[in-house]
Structure formats: C-alpha cells, structure tokens
Protein backbone atom coordinates (compact mmCIF):
# COMPACT_ATOMS: atom_id res chain seq x y z
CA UNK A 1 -7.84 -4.81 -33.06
CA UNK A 2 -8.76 -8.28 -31.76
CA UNK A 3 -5.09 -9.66 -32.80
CA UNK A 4 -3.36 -6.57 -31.51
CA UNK A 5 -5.14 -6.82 -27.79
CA UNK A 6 -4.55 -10.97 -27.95
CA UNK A 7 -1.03 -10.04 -28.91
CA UNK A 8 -0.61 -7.88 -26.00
CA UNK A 9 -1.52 -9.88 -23.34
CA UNK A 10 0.11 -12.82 -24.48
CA UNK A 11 3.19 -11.04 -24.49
CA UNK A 12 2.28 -10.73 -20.96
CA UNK A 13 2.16 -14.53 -20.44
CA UNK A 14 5.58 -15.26 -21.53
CA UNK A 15 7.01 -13.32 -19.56
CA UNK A 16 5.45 -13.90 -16.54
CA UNK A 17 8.36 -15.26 -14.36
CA UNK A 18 9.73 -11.40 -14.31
CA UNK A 19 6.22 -10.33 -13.76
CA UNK A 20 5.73 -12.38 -10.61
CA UNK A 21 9.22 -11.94 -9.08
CA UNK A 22 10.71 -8.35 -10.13
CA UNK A 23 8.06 -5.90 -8.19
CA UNK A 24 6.93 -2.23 -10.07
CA UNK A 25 5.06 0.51 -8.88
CA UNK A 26 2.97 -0.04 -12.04
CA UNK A 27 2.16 -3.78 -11.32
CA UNK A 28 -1.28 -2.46 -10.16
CA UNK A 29 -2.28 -1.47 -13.90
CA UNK A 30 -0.99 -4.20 -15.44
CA UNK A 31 -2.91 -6.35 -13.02
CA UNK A 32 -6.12 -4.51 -13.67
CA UNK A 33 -5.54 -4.99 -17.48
CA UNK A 34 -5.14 -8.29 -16.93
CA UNK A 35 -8.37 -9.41 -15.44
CA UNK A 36 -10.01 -7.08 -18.38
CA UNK A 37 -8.58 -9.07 -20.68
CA UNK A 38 -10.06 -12.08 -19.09
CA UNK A 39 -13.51 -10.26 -18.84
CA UNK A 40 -13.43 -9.71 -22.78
CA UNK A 41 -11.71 -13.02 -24.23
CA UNK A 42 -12.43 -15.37 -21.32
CA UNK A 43 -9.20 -16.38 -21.13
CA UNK A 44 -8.27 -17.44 -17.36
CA UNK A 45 -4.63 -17.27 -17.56
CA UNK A 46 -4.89 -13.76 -17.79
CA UNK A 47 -6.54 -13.63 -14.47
CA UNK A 48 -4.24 -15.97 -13.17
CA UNK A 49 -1.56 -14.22 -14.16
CA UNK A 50 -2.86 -11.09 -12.12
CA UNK A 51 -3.65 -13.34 -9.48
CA UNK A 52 0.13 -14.38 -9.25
CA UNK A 53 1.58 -10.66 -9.29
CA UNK A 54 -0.92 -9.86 -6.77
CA UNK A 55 -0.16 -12.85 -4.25
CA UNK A 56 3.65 -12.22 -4.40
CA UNK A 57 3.11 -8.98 -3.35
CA UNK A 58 0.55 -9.62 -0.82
CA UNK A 59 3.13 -12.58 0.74
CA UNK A 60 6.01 -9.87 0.20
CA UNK A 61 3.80 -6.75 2.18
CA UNK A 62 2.81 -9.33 4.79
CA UNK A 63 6.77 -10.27 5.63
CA UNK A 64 6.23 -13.70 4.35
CA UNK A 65 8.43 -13.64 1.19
CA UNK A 66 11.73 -11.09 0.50
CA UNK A 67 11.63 -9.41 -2.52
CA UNK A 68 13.53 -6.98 -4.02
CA UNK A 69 11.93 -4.55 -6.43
CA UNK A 70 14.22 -2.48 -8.76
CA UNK A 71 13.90 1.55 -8.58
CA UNK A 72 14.31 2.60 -12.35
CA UNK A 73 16.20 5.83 -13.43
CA UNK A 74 14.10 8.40 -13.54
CA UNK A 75 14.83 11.86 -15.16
CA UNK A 76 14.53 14.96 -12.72
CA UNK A 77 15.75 18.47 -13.83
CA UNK A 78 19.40 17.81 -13.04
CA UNK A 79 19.90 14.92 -14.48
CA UNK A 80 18.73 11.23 -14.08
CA UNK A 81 18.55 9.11 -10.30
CA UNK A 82 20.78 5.92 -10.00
CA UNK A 83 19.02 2.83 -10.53
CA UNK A 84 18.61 0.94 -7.39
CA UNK A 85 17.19 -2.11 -5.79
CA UNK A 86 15.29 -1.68 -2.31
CA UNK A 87 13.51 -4.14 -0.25
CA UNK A 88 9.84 -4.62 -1.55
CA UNK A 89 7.57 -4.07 1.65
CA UNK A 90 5.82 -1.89 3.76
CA UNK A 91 8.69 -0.12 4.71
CA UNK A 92 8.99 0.89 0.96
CA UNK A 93 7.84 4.24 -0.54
CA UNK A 94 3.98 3.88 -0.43
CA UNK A 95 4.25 4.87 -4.84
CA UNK A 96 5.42 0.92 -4.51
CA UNK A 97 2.11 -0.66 -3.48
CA UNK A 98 -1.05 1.89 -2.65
CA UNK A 99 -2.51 1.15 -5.97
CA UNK A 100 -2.81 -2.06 -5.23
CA UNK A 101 -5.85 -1.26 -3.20
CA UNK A 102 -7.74 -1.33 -6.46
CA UNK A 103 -6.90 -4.43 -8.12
CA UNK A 104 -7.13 -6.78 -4.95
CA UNK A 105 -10.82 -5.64 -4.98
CA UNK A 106 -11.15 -6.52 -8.61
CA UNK A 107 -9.82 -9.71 -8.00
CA UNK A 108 -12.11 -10.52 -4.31
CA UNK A 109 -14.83 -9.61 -7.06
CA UNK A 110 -14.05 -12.19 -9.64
CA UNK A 111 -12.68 -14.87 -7.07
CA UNK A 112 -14.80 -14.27 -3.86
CA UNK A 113 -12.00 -14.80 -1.34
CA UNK A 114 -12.15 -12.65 1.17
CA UNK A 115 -8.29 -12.67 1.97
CA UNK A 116 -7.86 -10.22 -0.78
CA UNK A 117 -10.40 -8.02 0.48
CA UNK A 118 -8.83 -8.21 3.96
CA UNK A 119 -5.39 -7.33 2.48
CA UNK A 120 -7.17 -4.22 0.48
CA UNK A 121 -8.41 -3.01 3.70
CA UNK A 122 -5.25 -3.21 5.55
CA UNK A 123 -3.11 -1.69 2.50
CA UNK A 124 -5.94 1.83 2.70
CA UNK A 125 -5.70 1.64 6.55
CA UNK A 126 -1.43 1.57 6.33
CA UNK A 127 -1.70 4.90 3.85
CA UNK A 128 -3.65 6.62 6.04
CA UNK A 129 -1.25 6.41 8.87
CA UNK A 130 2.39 6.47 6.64
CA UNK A 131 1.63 8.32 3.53
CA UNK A 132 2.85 11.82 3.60
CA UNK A 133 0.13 14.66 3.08
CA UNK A 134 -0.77 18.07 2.34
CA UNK A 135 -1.94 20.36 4.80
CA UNK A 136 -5.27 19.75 3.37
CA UNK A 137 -4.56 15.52 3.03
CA UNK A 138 -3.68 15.07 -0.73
CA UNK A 139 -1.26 12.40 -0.41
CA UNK A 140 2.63 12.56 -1.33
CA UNK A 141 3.29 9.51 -3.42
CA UNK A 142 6.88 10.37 -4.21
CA UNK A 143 9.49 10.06 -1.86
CA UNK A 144 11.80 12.72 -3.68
CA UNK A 145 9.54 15.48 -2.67
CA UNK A 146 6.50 16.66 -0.64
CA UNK A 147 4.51 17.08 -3.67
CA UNK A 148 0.73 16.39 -4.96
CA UNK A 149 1.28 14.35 -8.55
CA UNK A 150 -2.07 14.25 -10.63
CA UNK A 151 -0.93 10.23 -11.11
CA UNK A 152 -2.28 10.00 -7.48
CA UNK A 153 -6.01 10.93 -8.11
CA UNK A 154 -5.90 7.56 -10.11
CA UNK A 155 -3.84 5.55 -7.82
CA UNK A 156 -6.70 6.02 -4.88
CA UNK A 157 -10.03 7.50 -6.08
CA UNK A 158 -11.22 4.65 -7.77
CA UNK A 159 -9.82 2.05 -5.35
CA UNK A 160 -10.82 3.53 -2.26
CA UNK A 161 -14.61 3.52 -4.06
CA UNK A 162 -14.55 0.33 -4.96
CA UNK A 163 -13.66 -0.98 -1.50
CA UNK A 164 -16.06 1.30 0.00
CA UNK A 165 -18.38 -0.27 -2.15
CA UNK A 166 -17.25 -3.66 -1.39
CA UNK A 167 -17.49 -3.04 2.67
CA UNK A 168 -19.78 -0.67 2.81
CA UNK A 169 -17.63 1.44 4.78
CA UNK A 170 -18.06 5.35 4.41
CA UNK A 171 -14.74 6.09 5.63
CA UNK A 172 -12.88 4.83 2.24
CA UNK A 173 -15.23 6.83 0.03
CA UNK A 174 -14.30 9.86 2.17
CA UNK A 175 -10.47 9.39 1.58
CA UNK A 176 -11.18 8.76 -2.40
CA UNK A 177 -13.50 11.89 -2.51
CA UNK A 178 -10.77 14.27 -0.12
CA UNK A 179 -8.02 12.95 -2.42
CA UNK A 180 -9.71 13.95 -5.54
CA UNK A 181 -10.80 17.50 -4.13
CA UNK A 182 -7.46 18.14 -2.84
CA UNK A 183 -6.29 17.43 -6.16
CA UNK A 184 -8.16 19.26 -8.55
CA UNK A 185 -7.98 22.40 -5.83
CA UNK A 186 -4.08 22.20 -6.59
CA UNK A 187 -3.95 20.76 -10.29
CA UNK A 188 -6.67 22.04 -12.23
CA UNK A 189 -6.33 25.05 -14.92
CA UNK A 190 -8.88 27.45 -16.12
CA UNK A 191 -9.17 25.27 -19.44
CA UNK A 192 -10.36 21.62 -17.80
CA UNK A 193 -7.14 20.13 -17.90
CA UNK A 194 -4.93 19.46 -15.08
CA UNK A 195 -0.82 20.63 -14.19
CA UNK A 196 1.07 17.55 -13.66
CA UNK A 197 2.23 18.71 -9.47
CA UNK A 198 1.65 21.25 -6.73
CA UNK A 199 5.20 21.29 -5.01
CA UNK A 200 4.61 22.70 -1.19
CA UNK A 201 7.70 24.37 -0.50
CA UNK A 202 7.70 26.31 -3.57
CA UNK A 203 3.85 26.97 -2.65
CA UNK A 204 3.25 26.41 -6.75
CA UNK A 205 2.12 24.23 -9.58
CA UNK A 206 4.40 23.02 -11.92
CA UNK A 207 4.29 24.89 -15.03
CA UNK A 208 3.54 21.90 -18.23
CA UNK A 209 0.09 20.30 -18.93
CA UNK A 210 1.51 16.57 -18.60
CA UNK A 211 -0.22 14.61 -21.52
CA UNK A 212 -0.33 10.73 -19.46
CA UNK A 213 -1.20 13.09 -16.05
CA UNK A 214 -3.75 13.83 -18.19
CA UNK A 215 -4.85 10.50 -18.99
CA UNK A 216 -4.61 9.04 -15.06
CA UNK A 217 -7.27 12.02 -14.33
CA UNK A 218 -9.49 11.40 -17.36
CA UNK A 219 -9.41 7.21 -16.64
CA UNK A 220 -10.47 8.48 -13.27
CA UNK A 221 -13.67 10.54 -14.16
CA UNK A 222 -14.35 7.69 -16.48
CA UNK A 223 -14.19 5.34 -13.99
CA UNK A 224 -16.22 6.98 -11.40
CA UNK A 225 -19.32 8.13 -14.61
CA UNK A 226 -19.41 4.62 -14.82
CA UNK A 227 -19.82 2.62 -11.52
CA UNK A 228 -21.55 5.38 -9.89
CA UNK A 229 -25.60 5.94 -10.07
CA UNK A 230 -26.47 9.30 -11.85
CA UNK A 231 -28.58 10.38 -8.11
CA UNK A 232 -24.61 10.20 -6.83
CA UNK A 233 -23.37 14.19 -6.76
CA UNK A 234 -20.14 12.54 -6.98
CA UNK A 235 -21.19 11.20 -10.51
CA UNK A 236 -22.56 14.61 -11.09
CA UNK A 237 -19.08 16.49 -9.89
CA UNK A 238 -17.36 13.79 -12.34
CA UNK A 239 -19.34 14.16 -15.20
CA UNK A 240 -18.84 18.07 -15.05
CA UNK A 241 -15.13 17.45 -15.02
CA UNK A 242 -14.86 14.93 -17.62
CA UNK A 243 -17.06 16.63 -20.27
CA UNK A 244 -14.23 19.89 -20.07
CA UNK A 245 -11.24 17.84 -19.84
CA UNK A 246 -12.11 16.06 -23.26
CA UNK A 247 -13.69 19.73 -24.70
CA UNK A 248 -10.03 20.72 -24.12
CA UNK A 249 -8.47 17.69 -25.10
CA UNK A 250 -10.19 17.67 -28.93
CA UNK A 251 -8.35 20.75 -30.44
CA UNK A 252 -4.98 19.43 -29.21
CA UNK A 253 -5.07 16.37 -30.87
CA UNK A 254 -2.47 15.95 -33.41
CA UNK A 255 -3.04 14.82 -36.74
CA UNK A 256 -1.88 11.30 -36.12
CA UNK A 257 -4.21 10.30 -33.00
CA UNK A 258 -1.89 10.96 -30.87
CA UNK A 259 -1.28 14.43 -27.95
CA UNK A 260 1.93 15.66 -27.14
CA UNK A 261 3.60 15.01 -24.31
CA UNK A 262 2.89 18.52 -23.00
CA UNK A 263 -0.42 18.61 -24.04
CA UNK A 264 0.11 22.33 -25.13
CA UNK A 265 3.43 22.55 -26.72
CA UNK A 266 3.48 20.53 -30.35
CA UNK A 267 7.40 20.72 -30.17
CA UNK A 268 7.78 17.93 -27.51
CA UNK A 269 7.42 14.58 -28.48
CA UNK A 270 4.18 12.56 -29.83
CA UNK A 271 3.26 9.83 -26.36
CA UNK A 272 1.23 6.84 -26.76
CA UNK A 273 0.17 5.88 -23.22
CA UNK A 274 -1.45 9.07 -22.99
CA UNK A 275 -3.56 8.57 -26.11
CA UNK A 276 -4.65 5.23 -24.59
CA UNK A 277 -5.84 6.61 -21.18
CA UNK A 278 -7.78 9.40 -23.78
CA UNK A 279 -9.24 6.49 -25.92
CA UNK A 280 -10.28 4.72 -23.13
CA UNK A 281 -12.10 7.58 -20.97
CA UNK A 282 -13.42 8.84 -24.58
CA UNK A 283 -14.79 5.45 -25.04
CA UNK A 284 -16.19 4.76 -21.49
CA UNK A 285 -18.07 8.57 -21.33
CA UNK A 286 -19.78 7.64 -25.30
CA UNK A 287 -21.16 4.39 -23.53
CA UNK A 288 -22.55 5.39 -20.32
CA UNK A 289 -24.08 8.64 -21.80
CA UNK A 290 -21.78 11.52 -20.14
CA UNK A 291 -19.65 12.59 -23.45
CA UNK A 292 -21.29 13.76 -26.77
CA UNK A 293 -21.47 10.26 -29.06
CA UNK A 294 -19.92 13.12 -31.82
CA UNK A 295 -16.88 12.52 -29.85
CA UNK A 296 -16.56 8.84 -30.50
CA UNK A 297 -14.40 9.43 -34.10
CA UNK A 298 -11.79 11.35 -31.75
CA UNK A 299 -11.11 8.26 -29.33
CA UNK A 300 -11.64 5.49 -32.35
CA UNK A 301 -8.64 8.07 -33.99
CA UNK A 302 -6.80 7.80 -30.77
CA UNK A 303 -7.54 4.07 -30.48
CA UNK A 304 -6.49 3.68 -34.04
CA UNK A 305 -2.60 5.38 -33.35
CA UNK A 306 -2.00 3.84 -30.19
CA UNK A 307 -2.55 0.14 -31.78
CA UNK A 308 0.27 1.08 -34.30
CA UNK A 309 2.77 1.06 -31.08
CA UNK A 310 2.45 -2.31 -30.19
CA UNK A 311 5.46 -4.42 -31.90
CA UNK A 312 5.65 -7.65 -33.42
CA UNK A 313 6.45 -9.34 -30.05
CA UNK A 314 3.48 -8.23 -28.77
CA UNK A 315 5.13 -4.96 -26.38
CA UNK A 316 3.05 -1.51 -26.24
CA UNK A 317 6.05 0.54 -27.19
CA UNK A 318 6.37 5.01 -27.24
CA UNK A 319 5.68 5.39 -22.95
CA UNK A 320 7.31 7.64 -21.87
CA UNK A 321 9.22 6.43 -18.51
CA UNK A 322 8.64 8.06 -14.78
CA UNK A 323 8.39 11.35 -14.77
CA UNK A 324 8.63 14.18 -12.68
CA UNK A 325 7.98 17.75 -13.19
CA UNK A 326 9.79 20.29 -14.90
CA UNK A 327 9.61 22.43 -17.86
CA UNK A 328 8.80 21.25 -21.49
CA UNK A 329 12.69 20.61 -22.12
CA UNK A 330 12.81 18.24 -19.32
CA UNK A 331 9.78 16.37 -20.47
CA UNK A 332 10.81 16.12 -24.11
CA UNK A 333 14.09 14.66 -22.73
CA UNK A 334 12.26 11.55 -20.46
CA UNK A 335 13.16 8.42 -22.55
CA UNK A 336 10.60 6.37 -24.29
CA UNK A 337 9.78 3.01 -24.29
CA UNK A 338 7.85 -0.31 -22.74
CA UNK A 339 6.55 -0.01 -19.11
CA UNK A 340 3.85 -2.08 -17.49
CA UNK A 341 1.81 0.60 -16.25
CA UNK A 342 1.95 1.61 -20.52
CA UNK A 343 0.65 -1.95 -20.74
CA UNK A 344 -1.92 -2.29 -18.17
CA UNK A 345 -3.47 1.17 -19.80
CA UNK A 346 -3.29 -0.18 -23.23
CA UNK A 347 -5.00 -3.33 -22.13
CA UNK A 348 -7.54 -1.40 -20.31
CA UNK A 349 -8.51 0.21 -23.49
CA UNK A 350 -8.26 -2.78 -25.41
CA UNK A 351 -11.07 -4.01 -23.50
CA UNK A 352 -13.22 -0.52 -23.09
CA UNK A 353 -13.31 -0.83 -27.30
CA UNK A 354 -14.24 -4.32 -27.34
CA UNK A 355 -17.29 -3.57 -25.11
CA UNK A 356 -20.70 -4.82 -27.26
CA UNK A 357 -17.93 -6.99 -29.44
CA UNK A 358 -18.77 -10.83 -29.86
CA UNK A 359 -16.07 -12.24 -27.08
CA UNK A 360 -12.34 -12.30 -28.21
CA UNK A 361 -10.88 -15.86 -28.64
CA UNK A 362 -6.99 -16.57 -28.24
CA UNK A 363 -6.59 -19.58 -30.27
C-alpha cells in the first residue's frame, strides 16, 4: 500500500505545472489529499504543492492573476456539453471554487497564516450572497439547473465546520448544519442511502442511488464522527446516519471490492472513486468507535480493489467523469477515467489506512 499511495502523489508532483495553472472544480480534493499525504509521509512538497494550487486560485478569486479554467464535457441525458474555457473567478459558477473553503482552513492550520483564513471567510461570506438556493437554502452548485446534488453536502458541511471552528463563529456552523438538513430532507431513501438530486421544477428526486454521491455523503458523516465531541448532537445526528448508510452499503458490495455505479443495479459499471470514499468513511467510523470493528474486512476489501486502479505512472484510474442525473442508462454511459477530485479521494484514503502505520518515507 505504502508504494501505491507514494506512487500517487508523486504522480502529483510531476505534473504540477498543469496543477497550478489549469483550474478544476475538484482542485479542492486534490488539495486536501495533498496535505494528508504530507501528514502521513512527512513529505513537504506535498503540502507545497497544495499550497501552490491554493495561492493561484486565491490570486485568481482576488482579481490579481487571469486564469482560465477549462469546463470538461459532461454527459447529461441528451447527449454530452461542449467543452469550454471560462474565466476562473468569482464571477464563475460557485461548483468552481466553494470547496475551497475547506482546504484553505487545512492549510491556515498547518501554516498559521492568517491570509488563508481571511480568504476562507470571504469565499463562505460570497456563497451566501451568490449561490443559488432552495426554498429551504440547500445550495444549487450547478449552473445547468436549480437542483440540490448530494456532492454538495461534502463541498460545505465539513468546511463551513472547520472554519467555524477556526473563528469561532456560530454563523458558519449554522450554514454547514442547514445545508446538510436540507439535504438529507431531499436526498435520503428509506434504506440509509441517499438519491444523487432533488430537481425543483420537476418537484422530485432523481430516480438512481449514485454510487460516488454516495461516497461524498459517507466522507461527510465520517468527517464530522471524527472532529466532533460525542456531547455534540450533531455527532450524534451523524453517527445515526453513518451507521445505516454503511448497513446498506455491505450487501451491495460486489465480489471484487468494488459498488456499482448505481449502487442498486449490478448491470452498470464497477466505479473506483466510490469504493475509495467507502474505504475511507469505513475506515474513519472503525477508528473513532461509531461503526462495528466487524466492518473493518469490508473497507480493507474495498481498500484492497481500489489500489489495483492506480497505473504504473502513478494515476488513480476507473472515475467516472461529472455527472449529472438521469436514469441507470445514462450513468452506465458517463466515461471513465483519471480526475483530480478521483485523486484527492484516493489520497484521502491512502492516508485514513495508514493511520497507526510507522510514517511513510518517499525515498
């Protein structure tokens, strides 16, 4: 495993130029998995790395640098959007850059400057005046639609915690805590999993289980089971959710490690960034005492398939790219391949595995 993680994020170094200068709406994952690599090997340039991404984008948001960021295809129902290229800034869609709220907090952690604490708080005070909402304030992060995605509940829950944590300010634990009600109100199913979008027109969900919607939910309860004290009821409300997701998870796990891209439906296609958001909230929940330690063999199976993905060059391969919603044909039709939010989660979990592991070295 050690070699596979090392492999990962050094893939990450080389090509770091691209990184840097080419912006993605998943930069904020890659950048988290970046500074966990650093956590678990020592390794600064991993940090710096994150460091750099994050700068560019904080000089770009600010108006002090032009950047363009590319729009990738993405498959909808009819057929696939053109790629584009549109001006990286504040201006943009907010899907561009209101995840970086949670990474710039990681990094005023590790580095102590407040400048990227400042530039968290501004980036949560700009969504809650431009992002587009519910009638009940789950945020729109897609500009195609006005729709609720289950991707958001990770983008700001554990952000918008972390920086009320870092300020001390209620009002950003409010926002993560209405974002993840709203979302579950809309998403959840009967079973503990969640529906991958609540589309307000059509006043419904969509109709698939979305395996890596999935996973963005399950790294979220994970997240909050561990940073929060067990006298929190938000802990409590987590724990409760967490514990059914992964009862409903186990029995849909296919024989190789891996789910299905519609968690449900074992004639769409096998998905490994889902299984690594699984392996890592399986992981996380065994260690901090929420899941069952009988569940550990189902994320070290997980863990043990998504490692098979990652290809001599060191890229997590088998994402599936941006998705919307739509039936199971549509989502058995979204191509497959590397992404950096794939990376950022496969990193993340990478580290989660290594926790209580002699440190990693890179030479």
């Amino acid at each position: 495993m050690d070699k596979t993680f090392l492999k990962v994020a050094d893939r990450c170094l080389s090509q770091a130029g691209d990184l840097v200068n080419w912006p993605e709406w998943g930069d904020f994952v890659l950048a988290e998995g970046l500074m966990a690599a650093t956590d678990i090997c020592g390794r600064r340039g991993y940090l710096e790395l994150a460091q750099q991404i994050l700068d560019a984008r904080i000089e770009a948001l600010g108006g002090r640098r032009q950047m363009e960021a590319v729009a990738k295809p993405i498959k909808t129902p009819g057929g696939f959007t053109p790629e584009t290229r549109i001006t990286f800034s504040r201006s943009s869609p907010v899907i561009m850059w209101f995840g970086l709220i949670s990474p710039l907090v990681m990094l005023y952690g590790r580095l102590g400057s407040e400048s990227y604490l400042s530039a968290a708080v501004s980036l949560a005070e700009d969504v809650g005046r431009r992002a587009p909402r519910s009638a009940d304030g789950a945020i729109y992060m897609h500009p195609l639609a006005p729709q609720a995605f289950v991707d958001s509940v990770y983008f700001v829950v554990p952000g918008w915690l972390s920086l009320a944590e870092a300020t001390g300010e209620e009002r950003f634990r409010e926002e993560a805590v209405l974002q993840l009600e709203a979302h579950l109100d809309k998403l959840r199913d009967g079973s503990g999993l969640f529906f991958h979008a609540w589309d307000e027109r059509a006043a419904r969900r969509s109709p698939c289980l979305w395996a890596r919607g999935n996973g963005w939910m399950a790294m979220t309860l994970a997240a909050i089971c561990e940073t929060h004290p067990e006298s929190d009821p938000l802990r409590a409300r987590a724990v409760s959710l967490l514990q059914a997701q992964v009862a409903a998870l186990v029995p849909l796990q296919d024989r190789s490690g891996l789910w299905h891209t519609v968690l449900n439906d074992p004639s769409t296609y096998l998905e490994s960034s889902a299984a690594a958001a699984f392996a890592l909230a399986i992981a996380k929940g065994t260690r901090c005492g929420v899941l069952s330690g009988d569940l550990r063999p189902v994320g070290a199976r997980a863990w043990e398939a998504v490692q098979g993905y990652v290809s001599p060059d060191g890229d997590f391969t088998g994402v599936s790219g941006g998705t919307l919603p739509g039936d199971a044909a549509h989502y058995n039709s979204i191509p497959v391949g590397v992404e950096r939010f794939g990376t950022g989660i496969f990193l993340l979990a990478a580290a989660e595995w290594a926790h209580g592991r002699a440190p990693l070295h890179s030479d």
